[in-house]
C-alpha atoms as a PDB file:
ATOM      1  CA  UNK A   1      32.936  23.518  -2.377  1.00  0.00           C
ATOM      2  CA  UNK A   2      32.795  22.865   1.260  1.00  0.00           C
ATOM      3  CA  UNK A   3      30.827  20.245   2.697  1.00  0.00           C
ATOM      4  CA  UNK A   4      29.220  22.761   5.461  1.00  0.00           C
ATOM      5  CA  UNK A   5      27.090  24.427   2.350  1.00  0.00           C
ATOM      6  CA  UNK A   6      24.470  22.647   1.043  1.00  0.00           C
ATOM      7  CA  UNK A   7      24.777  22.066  -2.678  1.00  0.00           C
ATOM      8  CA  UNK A   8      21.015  22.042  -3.553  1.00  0.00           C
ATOM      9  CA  UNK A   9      18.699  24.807  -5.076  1.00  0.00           C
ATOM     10  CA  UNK A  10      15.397  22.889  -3.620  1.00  0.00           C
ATOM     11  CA  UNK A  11      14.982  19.699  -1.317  1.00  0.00           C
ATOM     12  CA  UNK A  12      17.298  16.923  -2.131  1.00  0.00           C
ATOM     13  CA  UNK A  13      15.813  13.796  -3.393  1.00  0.00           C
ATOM     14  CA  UNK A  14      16.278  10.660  -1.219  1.00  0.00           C
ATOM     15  CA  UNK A  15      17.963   7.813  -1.653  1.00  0.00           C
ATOM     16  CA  UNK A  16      14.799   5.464  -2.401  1.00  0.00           C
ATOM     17  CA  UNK A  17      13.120   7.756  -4.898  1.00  0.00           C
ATOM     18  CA  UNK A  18      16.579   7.948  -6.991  1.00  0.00           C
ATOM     19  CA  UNK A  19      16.788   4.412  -6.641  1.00  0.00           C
ATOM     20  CA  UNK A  20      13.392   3.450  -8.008  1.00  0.00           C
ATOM     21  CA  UNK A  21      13.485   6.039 -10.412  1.00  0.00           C
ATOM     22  CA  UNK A  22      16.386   4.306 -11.899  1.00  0.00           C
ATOM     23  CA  UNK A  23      14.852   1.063 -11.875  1.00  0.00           C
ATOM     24  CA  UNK A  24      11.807   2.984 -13.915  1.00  0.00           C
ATOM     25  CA  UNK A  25      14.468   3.722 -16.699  1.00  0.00           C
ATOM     26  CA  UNK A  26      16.231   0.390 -16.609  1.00  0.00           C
ATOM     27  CA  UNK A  27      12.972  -1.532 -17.306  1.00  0.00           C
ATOM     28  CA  UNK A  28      11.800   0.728 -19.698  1.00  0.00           C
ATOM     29  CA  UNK A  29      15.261   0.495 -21.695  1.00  0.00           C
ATOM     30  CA  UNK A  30      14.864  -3.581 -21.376  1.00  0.00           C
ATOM     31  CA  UNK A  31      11.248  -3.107 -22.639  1.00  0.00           C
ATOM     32  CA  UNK A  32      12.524  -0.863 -25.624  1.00  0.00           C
ATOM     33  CA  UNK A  33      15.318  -3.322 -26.140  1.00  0.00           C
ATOM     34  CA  UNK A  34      13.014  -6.394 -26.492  1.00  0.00           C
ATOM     35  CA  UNK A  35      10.710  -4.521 -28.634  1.00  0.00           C
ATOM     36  CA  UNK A  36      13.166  -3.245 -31.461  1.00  0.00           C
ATOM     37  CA  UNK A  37      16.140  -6.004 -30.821  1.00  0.00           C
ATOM     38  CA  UNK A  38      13.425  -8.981 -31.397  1.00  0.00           C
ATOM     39  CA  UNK A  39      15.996 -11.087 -32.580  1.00  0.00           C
ATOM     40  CA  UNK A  40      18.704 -10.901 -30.053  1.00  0.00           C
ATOM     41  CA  UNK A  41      18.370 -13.204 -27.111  1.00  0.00           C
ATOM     42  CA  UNK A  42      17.687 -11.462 -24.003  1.00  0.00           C
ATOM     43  CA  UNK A  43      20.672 -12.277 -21.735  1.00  0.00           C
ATOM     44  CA  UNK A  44      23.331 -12.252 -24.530  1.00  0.00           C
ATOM     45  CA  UNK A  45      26.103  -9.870 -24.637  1.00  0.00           C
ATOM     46  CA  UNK A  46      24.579  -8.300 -27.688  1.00  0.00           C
ATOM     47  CA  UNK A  47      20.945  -7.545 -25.480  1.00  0.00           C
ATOM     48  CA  UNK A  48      22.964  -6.596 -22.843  1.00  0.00           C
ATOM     49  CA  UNK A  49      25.000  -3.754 -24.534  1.00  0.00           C
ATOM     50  CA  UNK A  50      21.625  -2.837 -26.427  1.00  0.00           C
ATOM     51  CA  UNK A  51      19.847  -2.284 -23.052  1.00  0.00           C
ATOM     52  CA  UNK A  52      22.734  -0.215 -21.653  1.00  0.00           C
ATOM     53  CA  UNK A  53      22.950   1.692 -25.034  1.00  0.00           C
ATOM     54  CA  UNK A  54      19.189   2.457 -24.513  1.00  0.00           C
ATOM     55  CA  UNK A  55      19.424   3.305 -20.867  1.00  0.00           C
ATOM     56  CA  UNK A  56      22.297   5.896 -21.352  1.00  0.00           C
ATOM     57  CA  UNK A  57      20.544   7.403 -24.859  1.00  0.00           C
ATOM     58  CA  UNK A  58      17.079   7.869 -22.433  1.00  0.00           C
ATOM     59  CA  UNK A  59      19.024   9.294 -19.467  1.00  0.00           C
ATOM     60  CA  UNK A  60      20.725  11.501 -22.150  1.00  0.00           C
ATOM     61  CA  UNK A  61      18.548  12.952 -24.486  1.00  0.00           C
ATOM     62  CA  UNK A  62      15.436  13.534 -21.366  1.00  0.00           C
ATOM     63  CA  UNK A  63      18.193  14.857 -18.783  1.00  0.00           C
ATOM     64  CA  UNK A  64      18.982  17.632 -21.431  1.00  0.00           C
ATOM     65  CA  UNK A  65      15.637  18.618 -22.751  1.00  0.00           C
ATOM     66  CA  UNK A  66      13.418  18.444 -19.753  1.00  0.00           C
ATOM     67  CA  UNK A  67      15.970  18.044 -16.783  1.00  0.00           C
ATOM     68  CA  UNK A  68      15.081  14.355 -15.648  1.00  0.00           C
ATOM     69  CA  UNK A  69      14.890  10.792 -16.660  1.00  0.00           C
ATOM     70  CA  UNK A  70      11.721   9.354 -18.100  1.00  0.00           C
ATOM     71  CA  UNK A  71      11.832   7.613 -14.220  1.00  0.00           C
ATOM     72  CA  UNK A  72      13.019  10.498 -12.459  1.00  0.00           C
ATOM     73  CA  UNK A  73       9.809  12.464 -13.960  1.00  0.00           C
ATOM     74  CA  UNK A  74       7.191  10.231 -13.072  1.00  0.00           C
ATOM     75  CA  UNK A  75       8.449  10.195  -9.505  1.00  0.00           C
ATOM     76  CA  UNK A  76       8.608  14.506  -9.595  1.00  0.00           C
ATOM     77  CA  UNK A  77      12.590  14.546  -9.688  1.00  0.00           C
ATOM     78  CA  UNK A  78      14.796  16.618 -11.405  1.00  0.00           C
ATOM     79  CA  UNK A  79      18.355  16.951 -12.471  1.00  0.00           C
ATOM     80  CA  UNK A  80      20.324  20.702 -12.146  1.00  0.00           C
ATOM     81  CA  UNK A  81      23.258  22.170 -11.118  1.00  0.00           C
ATOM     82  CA  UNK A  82      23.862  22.958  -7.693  1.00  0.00           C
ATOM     83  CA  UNK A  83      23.006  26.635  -8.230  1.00  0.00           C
ATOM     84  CA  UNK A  84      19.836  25.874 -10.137  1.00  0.00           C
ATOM     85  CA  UNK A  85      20.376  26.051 -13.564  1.00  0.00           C
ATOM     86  CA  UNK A  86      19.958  23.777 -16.199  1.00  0.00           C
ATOM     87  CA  UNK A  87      22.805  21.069 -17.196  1.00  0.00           C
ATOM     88  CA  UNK A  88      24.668  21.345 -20.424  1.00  0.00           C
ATOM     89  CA  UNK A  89      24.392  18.068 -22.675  1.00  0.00           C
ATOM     90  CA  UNK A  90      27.944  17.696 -22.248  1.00  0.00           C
ATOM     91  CA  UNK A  91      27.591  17.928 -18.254  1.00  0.00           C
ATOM     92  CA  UNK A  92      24.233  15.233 -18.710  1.00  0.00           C
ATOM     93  CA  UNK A  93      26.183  12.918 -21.267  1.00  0.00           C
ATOM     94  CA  UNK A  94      29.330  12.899 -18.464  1.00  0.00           C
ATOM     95  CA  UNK A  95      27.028  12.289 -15.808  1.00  0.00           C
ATOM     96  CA  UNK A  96      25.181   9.686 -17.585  1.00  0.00           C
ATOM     97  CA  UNK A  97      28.489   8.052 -18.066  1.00  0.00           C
ATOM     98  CA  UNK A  98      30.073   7.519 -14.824  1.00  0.00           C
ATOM     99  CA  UNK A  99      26.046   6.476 -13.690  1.00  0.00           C
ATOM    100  CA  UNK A 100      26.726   3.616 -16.173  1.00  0.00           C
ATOM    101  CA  UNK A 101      29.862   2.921 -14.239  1.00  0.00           C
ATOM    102  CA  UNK A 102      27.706   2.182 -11.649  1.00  0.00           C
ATOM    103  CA  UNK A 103      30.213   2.572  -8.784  1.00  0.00           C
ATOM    104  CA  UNK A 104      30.837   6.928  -9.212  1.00  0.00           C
ATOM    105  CA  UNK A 105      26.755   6.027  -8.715  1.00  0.00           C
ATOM    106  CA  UNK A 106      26.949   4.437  -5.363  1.00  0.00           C
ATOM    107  CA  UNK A 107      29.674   6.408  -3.996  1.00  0.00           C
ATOM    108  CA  UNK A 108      28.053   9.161  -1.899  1.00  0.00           C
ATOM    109  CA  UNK A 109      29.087  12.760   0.371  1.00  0.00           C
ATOM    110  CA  UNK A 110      26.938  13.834   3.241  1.00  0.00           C
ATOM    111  CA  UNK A 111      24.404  15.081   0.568  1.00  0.00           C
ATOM    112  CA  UNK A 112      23.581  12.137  -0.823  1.00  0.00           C
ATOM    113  CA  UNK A 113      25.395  12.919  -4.192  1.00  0.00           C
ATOM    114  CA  UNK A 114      26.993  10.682  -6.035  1.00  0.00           C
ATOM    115  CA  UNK A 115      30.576  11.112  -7.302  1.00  0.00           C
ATOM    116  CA  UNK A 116      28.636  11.245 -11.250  1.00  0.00           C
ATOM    117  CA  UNK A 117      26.829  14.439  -9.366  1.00  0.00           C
ATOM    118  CA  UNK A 118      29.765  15.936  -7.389  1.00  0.00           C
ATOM    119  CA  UNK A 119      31.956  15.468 -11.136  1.00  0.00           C
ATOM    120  CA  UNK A 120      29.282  17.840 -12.937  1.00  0.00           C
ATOM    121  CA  UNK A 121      28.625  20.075 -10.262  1.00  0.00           C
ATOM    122  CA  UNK A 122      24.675  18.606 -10.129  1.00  0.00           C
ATOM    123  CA  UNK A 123      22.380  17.724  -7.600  1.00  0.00           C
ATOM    124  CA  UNK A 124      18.939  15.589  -7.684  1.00  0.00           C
ATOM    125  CA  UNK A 125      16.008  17.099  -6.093  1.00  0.00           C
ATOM    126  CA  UNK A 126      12.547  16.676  -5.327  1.00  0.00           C
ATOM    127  CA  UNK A 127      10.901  19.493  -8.626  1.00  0.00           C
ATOM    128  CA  UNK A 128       8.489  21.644  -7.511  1.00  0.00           C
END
Protein backbone atom coordinates (compact mmCIF):
# COMPACT_ATOMS: atom_id res chain seq x y z
CA UNK A 1 0.00 0.00 0.00
CA UNK A 2 1.43 3.34 -0.72
CA UNK A 3 1.90 5.84 1.79
CA UNK A 4 0.13 8.69 -0.49
CA UNK A 5 -3.43 6.75 0.27
CA UNK A 6 -4.80 7.04 3.39
CA UNK A 7 -5.42 3.71 5.07
CA UNK A 8 -8.52 4.70 7.14
CA UNK A 9 -12.34 4.10 6.53
CA UNK A 10 -13.26 7.15 9.09
CA UNK A 11 -11.01 9.75 11.03
CA UNK A 12 -7.93 8.31 12.50
CA UNK A 13 -7.66 8.28 16.17
CA UNK A 14 -4.81 10.36 17.71
CA UNK A 15 -2.05 9.55 19.39
CA UNK A 16 -3.32 10.66 23.03
CA UNK A 17 -6.70 8.97 22.85
CA UNK A 18 -4.87 5.50 21.85
CA UNK A 19 -2.57 6.15 24.49
CA UNK A 20 -5.01 6.65 27.33
CA UNK A 21 -7.20 4.18 26.06
CA UNK A 22 -4.49 1.74 26.66
CA UNK A 23 -3.77 2.88 29.98
CA UNK A 24 -7.82 2.27 30.58
CA UNK A 25 -7.13 -1.50 29.75
CA UNK A 26 -3.86 -1.82 31.60
CA UNK A 27 -5.43 -0.68 34.91
CA UNK A 28 -8.38 -2.51 34.49
CA UNK A 29 -6.27 -5.84 33.80
CA UNK A 30 -4.13 -4.87 37.16
CA UNK A 31 -7.53 -4.36 38.91
CA UNK A 32 -8.81 -7.85 37.58
CA UNK A 33 -5.45 -9.29 38.46
CA UNK A 34 -5.54 -8.14 42.14
CA UNK A 35 -9.03 -9.18 42.47
CA UNK A 36 -8.81 -12.96 41.32
CA UNK A 37 -4.78 -13.44 41.94
CA UNK A 38 -5.30 -12.31 45.82
CA UNK A 39 -2.53 -14.28 46.76
CA UNK A 40 0.21 -13.35 44.44
CA UNK A 41 2.22 -10.33 45.40
CA UNK A 42 1.69 -7.51 43.18
CA UNK A 43 5.13 -6.80 41.64
CA UNK A 44 6.23 -10.49 41.39
CA UNK A 45 6.92 -12.17 38.22
CA UNK A 46 3.90 -14.33 38.76
CA UNK A 47 1.43 -10.80 39.03
CA UNK A 48 3.25 -9.55 36.38
CA UNK A 49 2.61 -12.33 33.75
CA UNK A 50 -1.06 -12.54 35.25
CA UNK A 51 -1.65 -8.82 34.41
CA UNK A 52 -0.21 -9.19 30.89
CA UNK A 53 -2.22 -12.50 30.47
CA UNK A 54 -5.33 -10.38 31.41
CA UNK A 55 -4.48 -7.40 29.29
CA UNK A 56 -3.95 -9.49 26.04
CA UNK A 57 -7.26 -11.93 26.90
CA UNK A 58 -9.37 -8.25 27.25
CA UNK A 59 -7.77 -6.74 24.13
CA UNK A 60 -8.61 -10.15 22.52
CA UNK A 61 -11.83 -11.37 23.20
CA UNK A 62 -13.52 -7.26 23.05
CA UNK A 63 -11.37 -6.44 19.76
CA UNK A 64 -13.22 -9.48 18.11
CA UNK A 65 -16.73 -9.20 19.34
CA UNK A 66 -17.34 -5.52 19.42
CA UNK A 67 -14.24 -4.05 17.49
CA UNK A 68 -12.43 -2.19 20.48
CA UNK A 69 -10.86 -2.54 23.82
CA UNK A 70 -12.88 -2.15 26.97
CA UNK A 71 -10.56 1.42 26.93
CA UNK A 72 -10.76 2.05 23.41
CA UNK A 73 -14.79 1.98 23.85
CA UNK A 74 -15.20 4.25 26.55
CA UNK A 75 -13.09 6.80 24.70
CA UNK A 76 -15.47 6.11 21.17
CA UNK A 77 -12.52 4.17 19.33
CA UNK A 78 -12.60 1.38 17.25
CA UNK A 79 -10.44 -1.25 15.72
CA UNK A 80 -11.01 -2.35 11.65
CA UNK A 81 -9.31 -2.99 8.73
CA UNK A 82 -8.22 -0.37 6.58
CA UNK A 83 -11.14 -0.90 4.19
CA UNK A 84 -13.71 -1.00 6.97
CA UNK A 85 -14.49 -4.28 7.81
CA UNK A 86 -14.34 -6.11 10.80
CA UNK A 87 -10.96 -7.97 12.03
CA UNK A 88 -10.74 -11.70 12.10
CA UNK A 89 -9.78 -13.14 15.70
CA UNK A 90 -6.75 -14.37 14.20
CA UNK A 91 -5.88 -10.73 12.73
CA UNK A 92 -7.01 -9.24 16.63
CA UNK A 93 -5.03 -12.10 18.53
CA UNK A 94 -1.75 -11.10 16.07
CA UNK A 95 -2.29 -7.62 16.67
CA UNK A 96 -2.75 -8.00 20.28
CA UNK A 97 0.53 -9.76 20.24
CA UNK A 98 3.06 -7.59 18.77
CA UNK A 99 0.98 -4.59 21.07
CA UNK A 100 2.35 -6.72 23.96
CA UNK A 101 5.73 -6.40 22.37
CA UNK A 102 5.35 -3.04 23.04
CA UNK A 103 7.93 -1.74 20.53
CA UNK A 104 5.76 -2.95 16.87
CA UNK A 105 3.36 -0.50 19.31
CA UNK A 106 5.49 2.54 19.29
CA UNK A 107 6.85 2.23 15.94
CA UNK A 108 4.71 4.48 13.71
CA UNK A 109 4.15 5.54 9.50
CA UNK A 110 2.83 8.92 8.59
CA UNK A 111 -0.65 7.60 9.72
CA UNK A 112 -0.03 7.13 12.99
CA UNK A 113 -0.18 3.24 12.73
CA UNK A 114 1.72 1.16 14.46
CA UNK A 115 3.77 -1.67 12.91
CA UNK A 116 0.98 -4.25 15.13
CA UNK A 117 -1.62 -2.15 12.70
CA UNK A 118 0.36 -1.97 9.42
CA UNK A 119 1.09 -6.22 10.13
CA UNK A 120 -2.86 -6.85 10.10
CA UNK A 121 -3.79 -4.48 7.63
CA UNK A 122 -5.88 -2.34 10.60
CA UNK A 123 -6.30 1.05 11.47
CA UNK A 124 -7.70 2.85 14.82
CA UNK A 125 -10.27 5.42 14.38
CA UNK A 126 -12.39 7.75 16.05
CA UNK A 127 -16.30 5.27 15.73
CA UNK A 128 -19.00 7.10 14.70
Amino acid sequence: MSEAVRPAPGEIAGFGRRIIAIVIDWVAAIGVSLLVFRDVAYGSLESSAAILALFALEVIVLTWLIGASFGQRLLGLAVVRTDGSRLSLGRVALRTLLLCLVIPAVVVDSFGRGLHDRAVDSVVIRAR
